[in-house]
N, C-alpha and C. Protein backbone atom coordinates (compact mmCIF):
# COMPACT_ATOMS: atom_id res chain seq x y z
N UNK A 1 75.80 -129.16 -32.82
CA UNK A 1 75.29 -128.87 -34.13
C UNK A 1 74.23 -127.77 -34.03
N UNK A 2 74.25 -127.02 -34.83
CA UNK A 2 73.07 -126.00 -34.85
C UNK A 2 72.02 -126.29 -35.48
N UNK A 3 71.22 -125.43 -34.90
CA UNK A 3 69.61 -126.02 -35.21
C UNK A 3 69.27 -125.22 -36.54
N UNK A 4 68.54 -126.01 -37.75
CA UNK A 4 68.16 -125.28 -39.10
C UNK A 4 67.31 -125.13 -39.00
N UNK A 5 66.99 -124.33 -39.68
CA UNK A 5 65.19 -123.73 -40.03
C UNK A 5 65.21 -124.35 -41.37
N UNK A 6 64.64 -125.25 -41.33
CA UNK A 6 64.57 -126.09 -42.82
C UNK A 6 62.96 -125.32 -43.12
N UNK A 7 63.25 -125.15 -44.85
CA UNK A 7 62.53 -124.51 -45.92
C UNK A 7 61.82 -125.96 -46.48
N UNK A 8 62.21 -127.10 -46.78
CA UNK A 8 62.10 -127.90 -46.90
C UNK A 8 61.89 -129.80 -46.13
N UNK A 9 61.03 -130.54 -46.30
CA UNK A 9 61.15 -131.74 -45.71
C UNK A 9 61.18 -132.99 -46.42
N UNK A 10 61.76 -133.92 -46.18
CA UNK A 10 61.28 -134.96 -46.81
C UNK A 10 60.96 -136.05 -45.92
N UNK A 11 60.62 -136.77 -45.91
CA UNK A 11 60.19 -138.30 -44.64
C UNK A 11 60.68 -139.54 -45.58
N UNK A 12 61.82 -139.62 -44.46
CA UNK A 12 62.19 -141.19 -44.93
C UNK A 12 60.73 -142.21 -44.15
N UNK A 13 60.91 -143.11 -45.58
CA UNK A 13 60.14 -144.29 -45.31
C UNK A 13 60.25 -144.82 -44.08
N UNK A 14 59.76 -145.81 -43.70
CA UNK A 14 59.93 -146.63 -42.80
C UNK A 14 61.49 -148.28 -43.59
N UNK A 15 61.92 -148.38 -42.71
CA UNK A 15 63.09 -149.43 -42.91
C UNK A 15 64.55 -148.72 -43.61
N UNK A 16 64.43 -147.45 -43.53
CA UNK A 16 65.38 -146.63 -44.20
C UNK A 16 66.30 -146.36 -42.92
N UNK A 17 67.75 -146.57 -43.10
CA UNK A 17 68.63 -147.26 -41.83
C UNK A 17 70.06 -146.17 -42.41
N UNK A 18 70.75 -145.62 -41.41
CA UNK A 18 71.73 -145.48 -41.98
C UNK A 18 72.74 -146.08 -41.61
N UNK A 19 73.58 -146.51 -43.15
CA UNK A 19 74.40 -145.03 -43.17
C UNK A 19 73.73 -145.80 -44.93
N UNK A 20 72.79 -143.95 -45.37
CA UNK A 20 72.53 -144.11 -46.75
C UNK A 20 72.78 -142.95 -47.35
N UNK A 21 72.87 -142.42 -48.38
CA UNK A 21 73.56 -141.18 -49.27
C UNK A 21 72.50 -140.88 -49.99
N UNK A 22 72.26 -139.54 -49.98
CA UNK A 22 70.84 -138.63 -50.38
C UNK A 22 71.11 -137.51 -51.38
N UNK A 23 70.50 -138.15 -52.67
CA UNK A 23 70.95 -137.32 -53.47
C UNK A 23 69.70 -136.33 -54.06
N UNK A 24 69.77 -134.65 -54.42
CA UNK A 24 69.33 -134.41 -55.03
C UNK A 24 69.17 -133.59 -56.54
N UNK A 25 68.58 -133.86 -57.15
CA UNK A 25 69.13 -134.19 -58.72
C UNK A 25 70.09 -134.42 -59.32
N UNK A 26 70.39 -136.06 -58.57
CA UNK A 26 71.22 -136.02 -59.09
C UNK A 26 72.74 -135.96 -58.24
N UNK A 27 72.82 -134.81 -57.80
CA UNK A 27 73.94 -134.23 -56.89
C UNK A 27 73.80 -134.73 -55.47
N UNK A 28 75.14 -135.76 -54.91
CA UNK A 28 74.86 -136.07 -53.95
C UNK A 28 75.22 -134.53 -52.54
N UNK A 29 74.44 -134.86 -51.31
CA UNK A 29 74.24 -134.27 -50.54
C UNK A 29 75.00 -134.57 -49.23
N UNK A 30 75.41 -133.41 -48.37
CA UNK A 30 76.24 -133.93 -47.03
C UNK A 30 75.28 -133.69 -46.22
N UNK A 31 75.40 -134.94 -45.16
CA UNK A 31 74.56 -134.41 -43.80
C UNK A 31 75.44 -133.70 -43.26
N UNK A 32 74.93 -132.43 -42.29
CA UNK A 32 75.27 -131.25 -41.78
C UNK A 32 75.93 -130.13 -43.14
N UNK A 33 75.81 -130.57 -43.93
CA UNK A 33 76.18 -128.95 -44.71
C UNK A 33 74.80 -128.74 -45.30
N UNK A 34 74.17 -130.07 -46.10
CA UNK A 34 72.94 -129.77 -46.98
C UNK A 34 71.53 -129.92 -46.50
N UNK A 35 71.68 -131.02 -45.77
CA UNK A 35 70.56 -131.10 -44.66
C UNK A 35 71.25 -131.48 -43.27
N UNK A 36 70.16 -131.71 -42.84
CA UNK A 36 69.86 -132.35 -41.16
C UNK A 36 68.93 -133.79 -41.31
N UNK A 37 69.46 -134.55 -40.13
CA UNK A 37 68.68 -136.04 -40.21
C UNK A 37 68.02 -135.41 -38.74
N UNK A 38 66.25 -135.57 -38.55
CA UNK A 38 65.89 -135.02 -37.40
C UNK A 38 64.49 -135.84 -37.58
N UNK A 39 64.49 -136.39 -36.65
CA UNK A 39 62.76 -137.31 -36.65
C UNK A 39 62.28 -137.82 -37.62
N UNK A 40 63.48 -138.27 -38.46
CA UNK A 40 63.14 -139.62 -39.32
C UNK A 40 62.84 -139.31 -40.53
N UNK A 41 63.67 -137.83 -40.89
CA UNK A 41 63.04 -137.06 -41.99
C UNK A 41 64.31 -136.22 -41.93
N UNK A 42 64.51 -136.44 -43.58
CA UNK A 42 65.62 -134.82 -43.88
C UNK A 42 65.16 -133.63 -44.01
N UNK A 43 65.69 -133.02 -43.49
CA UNK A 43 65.65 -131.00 -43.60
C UNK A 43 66.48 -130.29 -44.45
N UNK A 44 66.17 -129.70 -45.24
CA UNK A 44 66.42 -128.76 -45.85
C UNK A 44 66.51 -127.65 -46.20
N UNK A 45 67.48 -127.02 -45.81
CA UNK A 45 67.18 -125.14 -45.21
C UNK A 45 66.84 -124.31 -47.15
N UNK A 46 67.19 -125.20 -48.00
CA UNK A 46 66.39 -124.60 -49.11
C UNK A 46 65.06 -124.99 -49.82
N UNK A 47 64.64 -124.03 -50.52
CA UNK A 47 63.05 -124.94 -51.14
C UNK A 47 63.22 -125.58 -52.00
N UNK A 48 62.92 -127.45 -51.98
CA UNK A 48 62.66 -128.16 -52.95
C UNK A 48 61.16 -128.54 -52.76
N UNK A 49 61.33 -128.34 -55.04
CA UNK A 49 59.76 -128.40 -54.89
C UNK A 49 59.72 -129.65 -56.22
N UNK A 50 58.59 -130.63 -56.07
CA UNK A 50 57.45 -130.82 -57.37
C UNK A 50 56.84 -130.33 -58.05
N UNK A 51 57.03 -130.72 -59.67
CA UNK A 51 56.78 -130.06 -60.64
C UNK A 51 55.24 -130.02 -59.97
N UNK A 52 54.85 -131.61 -59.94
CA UNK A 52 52.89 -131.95 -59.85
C UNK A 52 52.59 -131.98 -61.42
N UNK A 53 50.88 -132.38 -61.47
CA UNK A 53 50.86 -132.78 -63.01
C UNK A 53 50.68 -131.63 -63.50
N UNK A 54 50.64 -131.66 -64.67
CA UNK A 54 50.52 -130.35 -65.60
C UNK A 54 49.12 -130.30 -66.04
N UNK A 55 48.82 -129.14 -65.82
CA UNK A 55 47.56 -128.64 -66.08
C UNK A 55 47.14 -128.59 -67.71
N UNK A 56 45.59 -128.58 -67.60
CA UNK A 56 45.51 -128.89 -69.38
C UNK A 56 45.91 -127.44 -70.35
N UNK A 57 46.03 -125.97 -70.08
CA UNK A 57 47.05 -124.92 -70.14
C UNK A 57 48.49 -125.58 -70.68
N UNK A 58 48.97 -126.35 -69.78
CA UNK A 58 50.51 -126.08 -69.79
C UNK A 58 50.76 -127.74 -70.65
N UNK A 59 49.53 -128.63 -70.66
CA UNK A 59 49.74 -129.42 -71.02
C UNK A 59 49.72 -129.51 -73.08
N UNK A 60 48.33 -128.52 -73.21
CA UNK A 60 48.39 -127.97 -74.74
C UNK A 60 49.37 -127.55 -75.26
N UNK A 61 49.76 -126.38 -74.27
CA UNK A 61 51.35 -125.48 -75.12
C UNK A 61 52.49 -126.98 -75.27
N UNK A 62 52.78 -127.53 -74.42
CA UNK A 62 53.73 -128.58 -74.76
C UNK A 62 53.12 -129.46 -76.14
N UNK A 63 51.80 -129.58 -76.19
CA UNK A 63 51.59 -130.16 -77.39
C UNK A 63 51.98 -129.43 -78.66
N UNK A 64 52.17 -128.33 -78.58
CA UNK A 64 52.69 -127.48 -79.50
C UNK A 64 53.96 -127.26 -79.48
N UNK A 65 54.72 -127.90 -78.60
CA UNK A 65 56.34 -127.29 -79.01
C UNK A 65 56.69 -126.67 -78.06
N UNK A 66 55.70 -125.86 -77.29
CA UNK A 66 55.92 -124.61 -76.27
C UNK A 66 56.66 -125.04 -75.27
N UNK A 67 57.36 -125.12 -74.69
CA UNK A 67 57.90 -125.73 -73.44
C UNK A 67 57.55 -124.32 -72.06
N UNK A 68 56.88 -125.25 -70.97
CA UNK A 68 56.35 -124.20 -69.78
C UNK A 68 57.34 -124.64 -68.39
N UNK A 69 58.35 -124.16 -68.24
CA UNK A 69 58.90 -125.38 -67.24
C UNK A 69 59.10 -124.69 -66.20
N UNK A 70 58.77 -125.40 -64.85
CA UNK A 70 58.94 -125.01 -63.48
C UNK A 70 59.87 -126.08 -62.77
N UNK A 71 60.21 -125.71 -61.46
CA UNK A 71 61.50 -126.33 -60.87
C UNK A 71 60.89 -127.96 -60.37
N UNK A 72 61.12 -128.87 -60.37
CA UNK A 72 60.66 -129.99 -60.49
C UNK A 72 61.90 -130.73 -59.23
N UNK A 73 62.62 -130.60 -58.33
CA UNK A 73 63.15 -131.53 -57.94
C UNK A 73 62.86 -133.16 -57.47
N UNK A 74 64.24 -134.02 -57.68
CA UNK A 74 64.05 -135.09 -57.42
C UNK A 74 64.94 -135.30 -55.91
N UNK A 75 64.68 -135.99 -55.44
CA UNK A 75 65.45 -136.33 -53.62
C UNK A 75 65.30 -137.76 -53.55
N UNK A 76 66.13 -138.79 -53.90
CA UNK A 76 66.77 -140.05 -54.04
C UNK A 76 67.80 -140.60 -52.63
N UNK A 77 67.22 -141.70 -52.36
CA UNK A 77 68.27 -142.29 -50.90
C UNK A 77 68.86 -143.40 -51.32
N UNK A 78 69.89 -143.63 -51.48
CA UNK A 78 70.32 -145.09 -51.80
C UNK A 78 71.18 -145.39 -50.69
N UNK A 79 70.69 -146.58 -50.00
CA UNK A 79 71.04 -147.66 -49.04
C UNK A 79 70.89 -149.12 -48.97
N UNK A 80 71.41 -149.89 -48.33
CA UNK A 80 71.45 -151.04 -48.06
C UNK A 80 70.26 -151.70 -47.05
N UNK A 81 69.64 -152.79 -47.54
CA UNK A 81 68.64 -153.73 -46.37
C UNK A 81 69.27 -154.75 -46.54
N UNK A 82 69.05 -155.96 -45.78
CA UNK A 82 70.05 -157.47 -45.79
C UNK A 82 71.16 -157.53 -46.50
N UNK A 83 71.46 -156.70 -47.04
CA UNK A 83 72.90 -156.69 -47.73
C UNK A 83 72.68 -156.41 -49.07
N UNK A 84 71.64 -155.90 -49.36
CA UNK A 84 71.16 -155.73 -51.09
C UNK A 84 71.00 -154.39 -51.31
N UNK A 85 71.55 -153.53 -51.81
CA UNK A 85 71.58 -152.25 -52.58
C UNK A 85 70.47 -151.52 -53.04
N UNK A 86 69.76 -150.92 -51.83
CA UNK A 86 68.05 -150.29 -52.66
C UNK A 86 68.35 -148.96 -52.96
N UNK A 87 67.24 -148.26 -53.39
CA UNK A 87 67.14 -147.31 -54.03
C UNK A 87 65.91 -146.55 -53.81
N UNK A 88 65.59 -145.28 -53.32
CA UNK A 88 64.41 -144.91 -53.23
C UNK A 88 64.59 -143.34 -53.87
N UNK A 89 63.48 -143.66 -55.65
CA UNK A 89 63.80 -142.17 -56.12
C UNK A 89 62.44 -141.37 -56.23
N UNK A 90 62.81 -140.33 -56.05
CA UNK A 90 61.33 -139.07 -56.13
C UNK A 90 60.82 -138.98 -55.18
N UNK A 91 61.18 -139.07 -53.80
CA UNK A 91 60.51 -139.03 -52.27
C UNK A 91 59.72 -137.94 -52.66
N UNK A 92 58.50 -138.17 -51.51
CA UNK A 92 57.75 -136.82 -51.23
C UNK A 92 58.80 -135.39 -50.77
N UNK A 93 58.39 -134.56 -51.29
CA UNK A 93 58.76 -133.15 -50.50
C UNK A 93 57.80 -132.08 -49.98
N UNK A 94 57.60 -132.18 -48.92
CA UNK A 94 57.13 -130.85 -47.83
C UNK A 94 57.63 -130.14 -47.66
N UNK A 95 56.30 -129.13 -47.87
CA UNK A 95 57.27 -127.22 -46.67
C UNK A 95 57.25 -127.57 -45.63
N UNK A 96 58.10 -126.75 -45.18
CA UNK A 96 58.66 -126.54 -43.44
C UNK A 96 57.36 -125.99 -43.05
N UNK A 97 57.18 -126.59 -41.95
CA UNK A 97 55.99 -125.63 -41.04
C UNK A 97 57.22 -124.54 -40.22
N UNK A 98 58.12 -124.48 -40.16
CA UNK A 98 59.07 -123.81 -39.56
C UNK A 98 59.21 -122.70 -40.36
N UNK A 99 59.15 -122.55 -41.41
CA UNK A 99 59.87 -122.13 -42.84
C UNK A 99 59.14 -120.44 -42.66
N UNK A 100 59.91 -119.45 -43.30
CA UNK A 100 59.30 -118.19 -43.35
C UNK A 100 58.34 -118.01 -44.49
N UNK A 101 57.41 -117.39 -44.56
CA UNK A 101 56.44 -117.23 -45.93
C UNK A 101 57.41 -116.29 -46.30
């Protein structure tokens, strides 16, 4: 397998086991085409980002109608523990310390 320069990270929790399916927004994801599973954490050779809260700027104009919108991704794992169907949505996302500025 070749090695990615992931743009992106996320850190699976602790008790997160595979075999689980990682979706983001929405759209599920392949290991080895979309990411990499590497030290307990997916990679992502593109940038996913958090909106974060909205500033009181961007929070006024929406009070007005204005809509201010930036890229907001979500990164969702759904897998199995004792045999019960979990779900983990809105993981953290990190830059790559790898990643090019």
């Amino acid at each position: 397998m070749a090695l990615v320069h992931a743009r992106s990270i996320v850190p699976l929790p602790p008790g997160v086991r595979s075999p689980f399916e990682v979706y983001v927004n929405g759209v599920r994801q392949e290991c080895g085409v979309d990411y990499e599973l590497r030290d307990g954490a997916l990679r992502f050779e593109r940038e996913l980002k958090k909106e974060g809260k909205l500033g009181f700027w961007r929070w006024f104009l929406g009070a007005w109608g204005v809509g201010t919108y930036r890229q907001n991704d979500s990164v969702d794992v759904s897998y199995e523990r004792n045999g019960r169907p979990m779900l983990l949505e809105g993981l953290d996302i990190e830059p790559a310390s790898d990643a090019p500025n």
